[in-house]
Protein backbone atom coordinates (compact mmCIF):
# COMPACT_ATOMS: atom_id res chain seq x y z
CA UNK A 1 27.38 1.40 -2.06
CA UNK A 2 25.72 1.32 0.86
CA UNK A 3 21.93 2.69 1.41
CA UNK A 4 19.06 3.19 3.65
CA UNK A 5 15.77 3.43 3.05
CA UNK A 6 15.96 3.78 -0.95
CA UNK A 7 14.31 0.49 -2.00
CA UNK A 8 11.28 -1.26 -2.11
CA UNK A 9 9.32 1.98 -3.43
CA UNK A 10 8.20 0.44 -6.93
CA UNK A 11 5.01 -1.14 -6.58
CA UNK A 12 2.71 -3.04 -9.27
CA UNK A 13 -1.16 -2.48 -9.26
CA UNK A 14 -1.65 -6.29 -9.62
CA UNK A 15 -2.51 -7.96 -5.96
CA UNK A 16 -3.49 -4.31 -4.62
CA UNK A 17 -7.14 -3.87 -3.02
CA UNK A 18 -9.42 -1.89 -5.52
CA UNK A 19 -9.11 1.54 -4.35
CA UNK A 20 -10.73 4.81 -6.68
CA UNK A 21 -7.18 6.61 -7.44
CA UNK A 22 -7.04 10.18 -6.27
CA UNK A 23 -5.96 12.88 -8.61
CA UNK A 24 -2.05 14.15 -8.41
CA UNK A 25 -2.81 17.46 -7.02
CA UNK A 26 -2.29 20.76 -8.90
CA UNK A 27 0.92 21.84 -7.04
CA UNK A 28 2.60 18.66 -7.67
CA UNK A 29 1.10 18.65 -11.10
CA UNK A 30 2.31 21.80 -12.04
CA UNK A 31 5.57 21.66 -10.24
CA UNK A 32 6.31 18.05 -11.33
CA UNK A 33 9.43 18.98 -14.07
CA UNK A 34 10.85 21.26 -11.42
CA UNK A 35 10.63 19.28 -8.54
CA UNK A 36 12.01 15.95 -10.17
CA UNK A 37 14.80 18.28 -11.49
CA UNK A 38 15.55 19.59 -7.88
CA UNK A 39 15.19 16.36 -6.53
CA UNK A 40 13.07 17.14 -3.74
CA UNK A 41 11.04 13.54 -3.70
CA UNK A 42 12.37 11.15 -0.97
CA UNK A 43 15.62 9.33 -1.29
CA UNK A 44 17.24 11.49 -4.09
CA UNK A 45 19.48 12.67 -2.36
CA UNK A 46 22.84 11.05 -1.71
CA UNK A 47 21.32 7.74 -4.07
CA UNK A 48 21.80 6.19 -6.63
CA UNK A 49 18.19 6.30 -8.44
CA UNK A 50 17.65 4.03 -10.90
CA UNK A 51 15.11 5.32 -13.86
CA UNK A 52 14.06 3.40 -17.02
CA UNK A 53 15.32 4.12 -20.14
CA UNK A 54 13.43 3.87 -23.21
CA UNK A 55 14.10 1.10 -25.92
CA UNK A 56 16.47 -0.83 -22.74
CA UNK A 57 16.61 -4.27 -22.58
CA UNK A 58 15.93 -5.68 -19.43
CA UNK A 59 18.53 -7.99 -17.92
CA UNK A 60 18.10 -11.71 -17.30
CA UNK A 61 17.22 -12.89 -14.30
CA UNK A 62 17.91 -15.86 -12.45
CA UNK A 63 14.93 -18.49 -11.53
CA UNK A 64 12.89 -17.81 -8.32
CA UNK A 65 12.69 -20.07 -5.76
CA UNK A 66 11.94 -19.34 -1.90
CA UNK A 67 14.42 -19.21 0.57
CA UNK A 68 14.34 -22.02 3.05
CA UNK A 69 14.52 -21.56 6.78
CA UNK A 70 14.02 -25.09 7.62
CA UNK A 71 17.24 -25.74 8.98
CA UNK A 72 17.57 -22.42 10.69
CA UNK A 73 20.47 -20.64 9.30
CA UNK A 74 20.13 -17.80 11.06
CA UNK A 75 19.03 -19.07 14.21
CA UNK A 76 21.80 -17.09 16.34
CA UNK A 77 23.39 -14.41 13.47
CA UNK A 78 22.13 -13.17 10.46
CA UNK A 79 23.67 -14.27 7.02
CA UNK A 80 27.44 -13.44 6.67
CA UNK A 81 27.98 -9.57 5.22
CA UNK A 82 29.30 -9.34 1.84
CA UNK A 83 30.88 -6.02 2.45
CA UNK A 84 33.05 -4.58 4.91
CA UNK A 85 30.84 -2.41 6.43
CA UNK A 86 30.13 -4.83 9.97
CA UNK A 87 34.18 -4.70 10.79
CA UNK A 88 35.05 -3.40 14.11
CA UNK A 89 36.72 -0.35 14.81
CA UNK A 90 40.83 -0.91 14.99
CA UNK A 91 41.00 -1.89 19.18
CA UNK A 92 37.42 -3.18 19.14
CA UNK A 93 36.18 -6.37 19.62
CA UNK A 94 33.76 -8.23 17.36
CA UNK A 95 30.28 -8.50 19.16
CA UNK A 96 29.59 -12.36 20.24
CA UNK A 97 25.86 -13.03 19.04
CA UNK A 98 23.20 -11.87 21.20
CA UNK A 99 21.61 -15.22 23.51
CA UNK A 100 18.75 -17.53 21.49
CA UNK A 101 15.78 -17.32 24.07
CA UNK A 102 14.49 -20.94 25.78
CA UNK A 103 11.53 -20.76 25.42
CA UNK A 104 11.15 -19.10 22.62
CA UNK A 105 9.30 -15.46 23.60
CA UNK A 106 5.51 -15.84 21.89
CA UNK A 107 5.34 -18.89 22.61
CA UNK A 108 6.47 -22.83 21.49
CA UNK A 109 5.14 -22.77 17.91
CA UNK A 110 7.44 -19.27 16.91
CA UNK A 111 10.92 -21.49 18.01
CA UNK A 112 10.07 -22.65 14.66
CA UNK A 113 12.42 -21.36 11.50
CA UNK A 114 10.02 -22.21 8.33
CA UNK A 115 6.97 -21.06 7.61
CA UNK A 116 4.46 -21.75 11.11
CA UNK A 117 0.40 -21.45 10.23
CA UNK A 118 -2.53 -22.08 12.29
CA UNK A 119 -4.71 -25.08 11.12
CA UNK A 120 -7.21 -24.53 8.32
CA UNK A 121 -5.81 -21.47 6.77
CA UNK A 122 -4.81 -21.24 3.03
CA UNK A 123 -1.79 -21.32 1.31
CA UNK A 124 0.94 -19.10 1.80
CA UNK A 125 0.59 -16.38 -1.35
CA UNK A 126 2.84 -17.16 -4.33
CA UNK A 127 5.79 -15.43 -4.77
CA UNK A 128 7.42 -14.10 -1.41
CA UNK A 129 11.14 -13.95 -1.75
CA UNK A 130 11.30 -12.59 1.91
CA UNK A 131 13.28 -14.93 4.12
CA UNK A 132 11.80 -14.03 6.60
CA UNK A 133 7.96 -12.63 7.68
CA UNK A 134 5.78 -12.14 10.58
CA UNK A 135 1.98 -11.04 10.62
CA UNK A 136 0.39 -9.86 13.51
CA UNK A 137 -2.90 -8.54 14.83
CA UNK A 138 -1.85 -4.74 16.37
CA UNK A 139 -4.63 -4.72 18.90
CA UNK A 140 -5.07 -7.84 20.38
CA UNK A 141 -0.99 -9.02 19.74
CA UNK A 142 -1.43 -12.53 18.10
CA UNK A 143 0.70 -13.69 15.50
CA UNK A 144 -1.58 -14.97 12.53
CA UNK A 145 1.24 -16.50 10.48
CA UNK A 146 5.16 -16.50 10.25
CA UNK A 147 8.16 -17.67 8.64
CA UNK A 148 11.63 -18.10 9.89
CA UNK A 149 9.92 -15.14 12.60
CA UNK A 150 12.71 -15.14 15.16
CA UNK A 151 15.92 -15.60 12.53
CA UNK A 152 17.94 -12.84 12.75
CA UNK A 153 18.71 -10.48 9.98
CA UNK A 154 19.39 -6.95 9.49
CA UNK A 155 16.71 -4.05 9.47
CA UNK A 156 18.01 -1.77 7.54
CA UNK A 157 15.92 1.52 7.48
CA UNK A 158 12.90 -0.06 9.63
CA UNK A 159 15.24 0.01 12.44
CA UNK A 160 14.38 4.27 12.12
CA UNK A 161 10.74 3.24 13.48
CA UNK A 162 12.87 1.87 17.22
CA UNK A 163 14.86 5.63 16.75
CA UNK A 164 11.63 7.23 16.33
CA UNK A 165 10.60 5.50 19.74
CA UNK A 166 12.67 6.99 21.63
CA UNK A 167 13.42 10.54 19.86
CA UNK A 168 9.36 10.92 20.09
CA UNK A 169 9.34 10.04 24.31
CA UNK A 170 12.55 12.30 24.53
CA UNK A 171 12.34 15.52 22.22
CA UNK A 172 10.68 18.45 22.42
CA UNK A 173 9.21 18.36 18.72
CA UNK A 174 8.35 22.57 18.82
CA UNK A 175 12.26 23.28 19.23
CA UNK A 176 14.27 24.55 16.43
CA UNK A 177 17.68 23.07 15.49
CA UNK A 178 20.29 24.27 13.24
CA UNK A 179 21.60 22.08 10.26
CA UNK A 180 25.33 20.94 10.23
CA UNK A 181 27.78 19.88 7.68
CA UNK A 182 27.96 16.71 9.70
CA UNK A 183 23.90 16.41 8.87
CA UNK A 184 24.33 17.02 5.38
CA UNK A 185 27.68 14.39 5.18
CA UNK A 186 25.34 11.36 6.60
CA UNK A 187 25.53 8.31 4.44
CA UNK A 188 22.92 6.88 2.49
CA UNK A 189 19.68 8.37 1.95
CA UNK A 190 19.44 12.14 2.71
CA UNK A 191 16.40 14.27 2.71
CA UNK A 192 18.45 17.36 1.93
CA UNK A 193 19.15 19.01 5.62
CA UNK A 194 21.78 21.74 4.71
CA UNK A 195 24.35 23.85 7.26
CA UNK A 196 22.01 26.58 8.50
CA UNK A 197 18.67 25.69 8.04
CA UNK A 198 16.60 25.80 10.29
CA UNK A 199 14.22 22.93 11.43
CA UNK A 200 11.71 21.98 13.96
CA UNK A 201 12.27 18.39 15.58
CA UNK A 202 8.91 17.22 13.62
CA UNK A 203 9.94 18.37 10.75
CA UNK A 204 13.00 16.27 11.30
CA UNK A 205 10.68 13.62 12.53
CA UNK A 206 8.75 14.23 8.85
CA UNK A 207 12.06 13.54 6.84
CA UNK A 208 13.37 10.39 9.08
CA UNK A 209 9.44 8.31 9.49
CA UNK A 210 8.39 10.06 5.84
CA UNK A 211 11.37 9.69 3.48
CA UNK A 212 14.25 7.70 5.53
CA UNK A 213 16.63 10.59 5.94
CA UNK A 214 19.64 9.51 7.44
CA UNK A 215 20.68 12.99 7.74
CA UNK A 216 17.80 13.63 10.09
CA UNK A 217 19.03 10.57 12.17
CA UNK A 218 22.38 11.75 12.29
CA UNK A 219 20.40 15.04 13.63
CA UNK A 220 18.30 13.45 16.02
CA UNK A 221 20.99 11.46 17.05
CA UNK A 222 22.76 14.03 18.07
CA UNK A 223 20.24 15.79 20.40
CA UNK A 224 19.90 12.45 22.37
CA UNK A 225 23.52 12.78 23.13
CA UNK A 226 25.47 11.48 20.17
CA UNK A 227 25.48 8.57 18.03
CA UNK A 228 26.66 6.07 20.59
CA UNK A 229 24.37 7.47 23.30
CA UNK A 230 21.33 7.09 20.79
CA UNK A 231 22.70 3.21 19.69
CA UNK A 232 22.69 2.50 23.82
CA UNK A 233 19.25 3.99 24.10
CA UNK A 234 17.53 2.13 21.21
CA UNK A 235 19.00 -0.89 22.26
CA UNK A 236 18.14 -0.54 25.94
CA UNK A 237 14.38 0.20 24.67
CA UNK A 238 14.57 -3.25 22.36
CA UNK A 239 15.34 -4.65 25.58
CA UNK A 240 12.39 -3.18 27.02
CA UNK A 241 10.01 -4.41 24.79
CA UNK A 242 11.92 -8.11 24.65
CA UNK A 243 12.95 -7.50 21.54
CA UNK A 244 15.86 -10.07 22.34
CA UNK A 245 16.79 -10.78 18.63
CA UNK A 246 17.44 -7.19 17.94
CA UNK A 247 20.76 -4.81 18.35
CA UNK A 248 21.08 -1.44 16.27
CA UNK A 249 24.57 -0.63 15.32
CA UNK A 250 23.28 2.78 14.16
CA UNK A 251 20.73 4.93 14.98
CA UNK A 252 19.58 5.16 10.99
CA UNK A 253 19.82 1.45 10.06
CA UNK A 254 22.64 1.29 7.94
CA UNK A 255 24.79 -1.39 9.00
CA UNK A 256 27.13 -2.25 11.52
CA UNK A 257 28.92 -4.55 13.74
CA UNK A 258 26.71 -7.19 15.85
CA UNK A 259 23.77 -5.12 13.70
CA UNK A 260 20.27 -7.57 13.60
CA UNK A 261 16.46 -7.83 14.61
CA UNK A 262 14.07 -10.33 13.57
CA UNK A 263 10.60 -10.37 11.85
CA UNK A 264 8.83 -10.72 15.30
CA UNK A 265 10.80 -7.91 16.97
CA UNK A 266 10.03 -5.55 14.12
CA UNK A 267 6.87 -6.21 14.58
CA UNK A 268 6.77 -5.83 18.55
CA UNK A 269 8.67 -2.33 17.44
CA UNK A 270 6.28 -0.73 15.20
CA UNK A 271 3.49 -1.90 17.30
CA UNK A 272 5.25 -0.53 20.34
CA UNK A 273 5.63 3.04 17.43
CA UNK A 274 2.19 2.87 16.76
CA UNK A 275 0.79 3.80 20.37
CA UNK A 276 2.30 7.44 20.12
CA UNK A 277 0.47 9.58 18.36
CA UNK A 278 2.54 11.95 16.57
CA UNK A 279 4.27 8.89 15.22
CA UNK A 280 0.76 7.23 13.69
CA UNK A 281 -0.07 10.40 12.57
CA UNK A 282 3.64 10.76 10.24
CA UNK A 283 3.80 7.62 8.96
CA UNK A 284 0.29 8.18 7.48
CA UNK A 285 1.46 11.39 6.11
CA UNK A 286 1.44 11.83 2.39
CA UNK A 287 3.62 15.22 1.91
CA UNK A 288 4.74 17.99 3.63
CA UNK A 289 6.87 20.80 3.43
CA UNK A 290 10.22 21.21 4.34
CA UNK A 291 12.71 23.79 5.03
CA UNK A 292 15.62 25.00 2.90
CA UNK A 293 18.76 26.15 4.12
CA UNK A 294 21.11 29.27 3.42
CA UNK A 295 23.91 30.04 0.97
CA UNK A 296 27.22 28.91 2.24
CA UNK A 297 29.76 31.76 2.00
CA UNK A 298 32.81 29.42 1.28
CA UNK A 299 31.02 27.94 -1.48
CA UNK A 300 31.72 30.74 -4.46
CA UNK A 301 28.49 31.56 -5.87
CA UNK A 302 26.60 29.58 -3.69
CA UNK A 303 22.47 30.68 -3.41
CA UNK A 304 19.95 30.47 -0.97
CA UNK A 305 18.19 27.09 -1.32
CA UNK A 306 14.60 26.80 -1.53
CA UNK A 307 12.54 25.14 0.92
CA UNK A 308 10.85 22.16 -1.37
CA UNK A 309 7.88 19.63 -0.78
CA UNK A 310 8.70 16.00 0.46
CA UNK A 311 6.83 13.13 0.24
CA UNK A 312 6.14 9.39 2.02
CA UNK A 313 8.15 6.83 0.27
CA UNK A 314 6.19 3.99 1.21
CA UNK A 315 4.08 2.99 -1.85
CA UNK A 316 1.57 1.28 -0.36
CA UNK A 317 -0.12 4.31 1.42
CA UNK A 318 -0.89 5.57 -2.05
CA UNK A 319 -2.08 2.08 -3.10
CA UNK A 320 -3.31 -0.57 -0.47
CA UNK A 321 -7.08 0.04 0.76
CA UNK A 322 -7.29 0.90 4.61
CA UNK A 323 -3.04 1.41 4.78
CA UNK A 324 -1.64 2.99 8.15
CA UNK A 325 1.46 3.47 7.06
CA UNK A 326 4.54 1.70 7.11
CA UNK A 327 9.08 1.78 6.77
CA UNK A 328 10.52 0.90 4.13
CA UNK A 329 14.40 0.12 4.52
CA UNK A 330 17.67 -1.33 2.00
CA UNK A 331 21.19 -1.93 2.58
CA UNK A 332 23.76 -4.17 0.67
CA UNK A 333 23.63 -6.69 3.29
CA UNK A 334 20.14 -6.24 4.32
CA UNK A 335 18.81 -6.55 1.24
CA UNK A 336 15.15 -5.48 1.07
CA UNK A 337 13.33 -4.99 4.33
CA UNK A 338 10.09 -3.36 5.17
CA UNK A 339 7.19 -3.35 7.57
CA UNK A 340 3.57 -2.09 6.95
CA UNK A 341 0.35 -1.53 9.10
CA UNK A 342 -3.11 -1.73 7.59
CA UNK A 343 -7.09 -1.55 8.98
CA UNK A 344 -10.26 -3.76 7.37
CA UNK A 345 -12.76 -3.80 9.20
CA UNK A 346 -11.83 -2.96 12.47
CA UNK A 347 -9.17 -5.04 12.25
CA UNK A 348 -5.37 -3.82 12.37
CA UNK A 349 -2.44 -6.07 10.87
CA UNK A 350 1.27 -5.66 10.76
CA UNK A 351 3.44 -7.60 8.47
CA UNK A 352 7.11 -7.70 8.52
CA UNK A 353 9.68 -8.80 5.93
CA UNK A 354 13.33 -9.29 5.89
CA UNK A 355 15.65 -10.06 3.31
CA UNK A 356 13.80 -10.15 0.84
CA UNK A 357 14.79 -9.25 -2.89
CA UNK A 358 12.64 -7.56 -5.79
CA UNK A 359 11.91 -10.53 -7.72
CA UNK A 360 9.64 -11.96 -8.68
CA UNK A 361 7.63 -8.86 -7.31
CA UNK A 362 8.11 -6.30 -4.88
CA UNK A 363 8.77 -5.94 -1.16
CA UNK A 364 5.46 -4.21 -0.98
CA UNK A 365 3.49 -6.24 -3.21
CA UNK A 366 4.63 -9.40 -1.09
CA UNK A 367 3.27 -7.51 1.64
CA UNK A 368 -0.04 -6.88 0.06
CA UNK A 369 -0.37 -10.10 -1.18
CA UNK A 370 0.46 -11.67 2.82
CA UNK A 371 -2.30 -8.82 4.20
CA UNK A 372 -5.23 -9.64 1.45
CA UNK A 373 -4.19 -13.17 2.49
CA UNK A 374 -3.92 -12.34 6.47
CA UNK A 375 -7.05 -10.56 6.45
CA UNK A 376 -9.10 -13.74 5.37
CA UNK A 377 -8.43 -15.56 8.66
CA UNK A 378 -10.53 -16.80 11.32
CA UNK A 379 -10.62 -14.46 14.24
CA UNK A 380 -9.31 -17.70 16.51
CA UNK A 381 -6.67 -18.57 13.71
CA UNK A 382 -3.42 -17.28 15.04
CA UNK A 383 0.53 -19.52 16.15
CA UNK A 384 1.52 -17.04 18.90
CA UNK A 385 1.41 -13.74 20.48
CA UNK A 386 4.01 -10.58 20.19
CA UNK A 387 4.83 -9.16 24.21
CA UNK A 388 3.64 -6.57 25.95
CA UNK A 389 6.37 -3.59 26.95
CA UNK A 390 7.49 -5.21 29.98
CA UNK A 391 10.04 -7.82 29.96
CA UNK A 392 7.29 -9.91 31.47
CA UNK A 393 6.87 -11.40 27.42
CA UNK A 394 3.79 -12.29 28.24
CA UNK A 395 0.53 -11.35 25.29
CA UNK A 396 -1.29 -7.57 26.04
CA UNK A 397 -4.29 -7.85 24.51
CA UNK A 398 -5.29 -4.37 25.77
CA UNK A 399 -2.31 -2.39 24.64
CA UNK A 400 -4.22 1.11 23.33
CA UNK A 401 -3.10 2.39 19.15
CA UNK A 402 -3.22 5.68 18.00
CA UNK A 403 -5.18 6.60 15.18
CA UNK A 404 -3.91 7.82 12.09
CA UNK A 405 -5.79 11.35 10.93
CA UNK A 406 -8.41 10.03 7.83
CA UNK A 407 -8.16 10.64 4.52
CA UNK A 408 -10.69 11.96 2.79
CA UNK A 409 -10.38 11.85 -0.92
CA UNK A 410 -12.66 14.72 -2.02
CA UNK A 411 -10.54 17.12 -0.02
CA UNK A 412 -7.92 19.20 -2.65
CA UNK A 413 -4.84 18.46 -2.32
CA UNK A 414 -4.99 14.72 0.09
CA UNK A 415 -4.16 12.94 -3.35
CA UNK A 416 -1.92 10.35 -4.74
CA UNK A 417 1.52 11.95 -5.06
CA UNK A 418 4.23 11.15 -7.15
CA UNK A 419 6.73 8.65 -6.54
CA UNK A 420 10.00 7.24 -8.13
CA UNK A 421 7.63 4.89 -10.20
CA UNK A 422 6.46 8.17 -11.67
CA UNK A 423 9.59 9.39 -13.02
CA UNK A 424 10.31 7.98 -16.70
CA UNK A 425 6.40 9.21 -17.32
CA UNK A 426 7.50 13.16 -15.99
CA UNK A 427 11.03 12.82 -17.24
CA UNK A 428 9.21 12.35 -20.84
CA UNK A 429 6.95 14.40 -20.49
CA UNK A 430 9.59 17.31 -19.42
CA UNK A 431 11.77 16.30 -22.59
CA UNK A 432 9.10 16.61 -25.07
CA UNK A 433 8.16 20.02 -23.18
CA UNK A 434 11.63 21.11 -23.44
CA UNK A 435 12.49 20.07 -27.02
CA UNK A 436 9.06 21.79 -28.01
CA UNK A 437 10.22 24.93 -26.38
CA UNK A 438 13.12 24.93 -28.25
CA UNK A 439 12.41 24.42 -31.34
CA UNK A 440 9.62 27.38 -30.60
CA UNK A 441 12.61 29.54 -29.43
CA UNK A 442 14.06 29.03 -32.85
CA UNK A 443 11.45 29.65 -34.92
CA UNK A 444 11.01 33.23 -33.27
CA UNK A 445 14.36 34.00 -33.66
CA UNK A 446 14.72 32.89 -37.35
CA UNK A 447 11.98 35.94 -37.41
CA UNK A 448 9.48 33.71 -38.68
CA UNK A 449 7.40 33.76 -35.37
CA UNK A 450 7.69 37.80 -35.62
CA UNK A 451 4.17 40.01 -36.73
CA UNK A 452 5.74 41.85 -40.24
CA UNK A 453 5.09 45.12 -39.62
């Protein structure tokens, strides 16, 4: 099956910065067993979640060992698709690859396809099983370290964060839409938009930058004129920001024909995402509420359907000291992808990866590791620099971020909130509530639990 947005949500505590957790707060607390139930946390809808099952024995797993890029496999397509889901419409034509750049846009050093460092800087971090990776400063645009950073490869869900672009320059985000069946039908990851509700465009924003819905997309989409309207405008604006290795096929990442981007135009993208405010602001965004929708009179029986809480899928928010937020994104072909923002210091770093695959760790701990790692170097210690918004492709040092609204930790309620890695902990916890219930419910109608009178 094909997905969007569902993986790379897991995260270990090893390799994160030391961080005081925050207390789940009391609605989520006390609403855990009926939320999880409902489903309303990110990416259960329309998935395929896997939870761990007691007393399982894990599978075996094949040796680790890096992908090389030396050669440059994907130097003009990304890796052949292993499912249909890239053939052309009947009377189409198959897209010819998009043109390699000469020179290479950031400059000579990122025309290479392994891993490119500045002198005098450690070690790449053990254990990346991304094929391919870019870090960059936000502010000043230089690329600190990259592998493979101009192979192409399919974005997955992170190519939402391009959609977001332009839906945030184009929509009024105060106007209320009405949900579809067509919403609701969208492939992949759904947030749970049902015929009739009624939404605001930033709530819509919320579910698509906050929890990947490809049924907000698919609404979005079609307020920009359609599906193929919104695919010409996100590519036009990749062209914009010479993003030159990148072409959506959809507007919500899942895949399609000619579909690809690269490590450094993800990261031109996001940093392109992170000068609009509204945008820095949601993909810092813990929770938030969404709507429900209304009972569907065809549907016998059918009941009004709560409005329900949602919550930011990207793990590292929760985990990684000074996180800004970042997209996490999975397809069959696309494997693991995911980009990620963080500050230290004053200092604001975007890392990209591609294809990359759980083992031996995470998506998101490789991307912690690669920041702790990042945020170590030189301030003159950089291979290259991502473009400005012209087509110019020369560096902007000057280009101006929004900020993301603090956290503050001793405020009630701006604490951690569960996650999928949560769920075999409130799963057990609801069965041992529910078998205890029952077995009270028994005893008081045995008549032992009764007063004798």
């Amino acid at each position: 099956m094909r997905d969007s947005g569902v993986a790379a949500r897991a995260l270990s505590s090893k390799a994160m910065s030391t961080r005081t957790p925050r207390r789940r707060p009391r609605r989520l607390r006390t609403l855990a067993a009926a939320t999880l139930v409902a489903g309303i946390f990110c990416g259960t809808a329309g998935t395929g979640l896997d939870v761990a099952v007691a007393g399982a024995q894990p599978a075996a797993t094949p040796p680790f060992t890096t992908p090389n890029t030396d050669d440059c496999p994907n130097k003009v397509s990304p890796p052949p698709p292993i499912d249909t889901s890239e053939v052309p419409a009947p009377g189409d034509p198959a897209p010819t690859p998009l043109p390699v750049p000469s020179p290479p846009i950031g400059g000579p050093k990122l025309g290479q396809c392994g891993v490119v460092l500045p002198p005098g800087v450690p070690p790449v971090p053990a254990e990346i099983s991304a094929t391919g990776w870019v870090i960059a400063d936000l502010n000043s645009g230089r690329v600190l370290a990259a592998k493979d950073p101009h192979g192409r490869y399919r974005p997955a869900s992170t190519i939402k964060t391009l959609l977001a672009i332009v839906a945030l320059r184009s929509l009024d985000l105060t106007k209320v839409v009405t949900g579809t069946q067509e919403d609701a039908n969208a492939e992949g990851t759904r947030v749970g938009i049902g015929p009739g509700g009624r939404y605001t465009n930033k709530q819509l924003m919320q579910a698509l930058i906050m929890c990947s819905g490809n049924d907000a997309a698919h609404a979005i989409a079609m307020q920009l004129g359609g599906v193929d309207a919104t695919v010409a405008k996100m590519r036009a604006e990749a062209e914009r920001l010479h993003a030159m290795d990148t072409r959506p096929a959809t507007p919500a990442g899942l895949d399609g024909p000619g579909m690809s981007t690269s490590p450094y135009d993800l990261a031109t993208i996001f940093r392109e995402a992170m000068t609009i405010p509204t945008f820095a602001e949601l993909i810092h965004t813990e929770q938030a509420d969404f709507p429900g929708f209304p009972a569907d009179p065809k549907i016998p029986g059918d009941k009004d359907h709560p409005g329900f809480v949602i919550a930011n899928d990207n793990r590292l928010l929760y985990d990684f000291d000074g996180d800004l937020g970042g997209k996490t994104g999975f397809t069959d072909d696309a494997r693991q992808t995911f980009v990620n923002a963080a500050e230290r210091g004053g200092r604001r770093l975007v890392i990209t990866l591609l294809k990359a695959d759980v083992l031996p760790i995470r998506p998101p701990e490789q991307a912690a590791r690669l920041l702790e790692w990042a945020f170590a170097f030189p301030p003159d210690a950089y291979v290259g620099s991502l473009p400005d918004s012209s087509r110019s492709g020369s560096a902007n040092p000057s280009v101006t971020l929004a900020s993301p609204p603090p956290h503050d930790s001793d405020q009630p309620g701006d604490e951690d909130t569960p996650t999928h890695d949560d769920l075999p902990t409130y799963i057990l916890a609801g069965g041992i509530l529910v078998a205890l219930g029952l077995v009270i419910a028994a005893w008081w109608v045995s008549g032992r639990g009764r007063r004798r009178r």
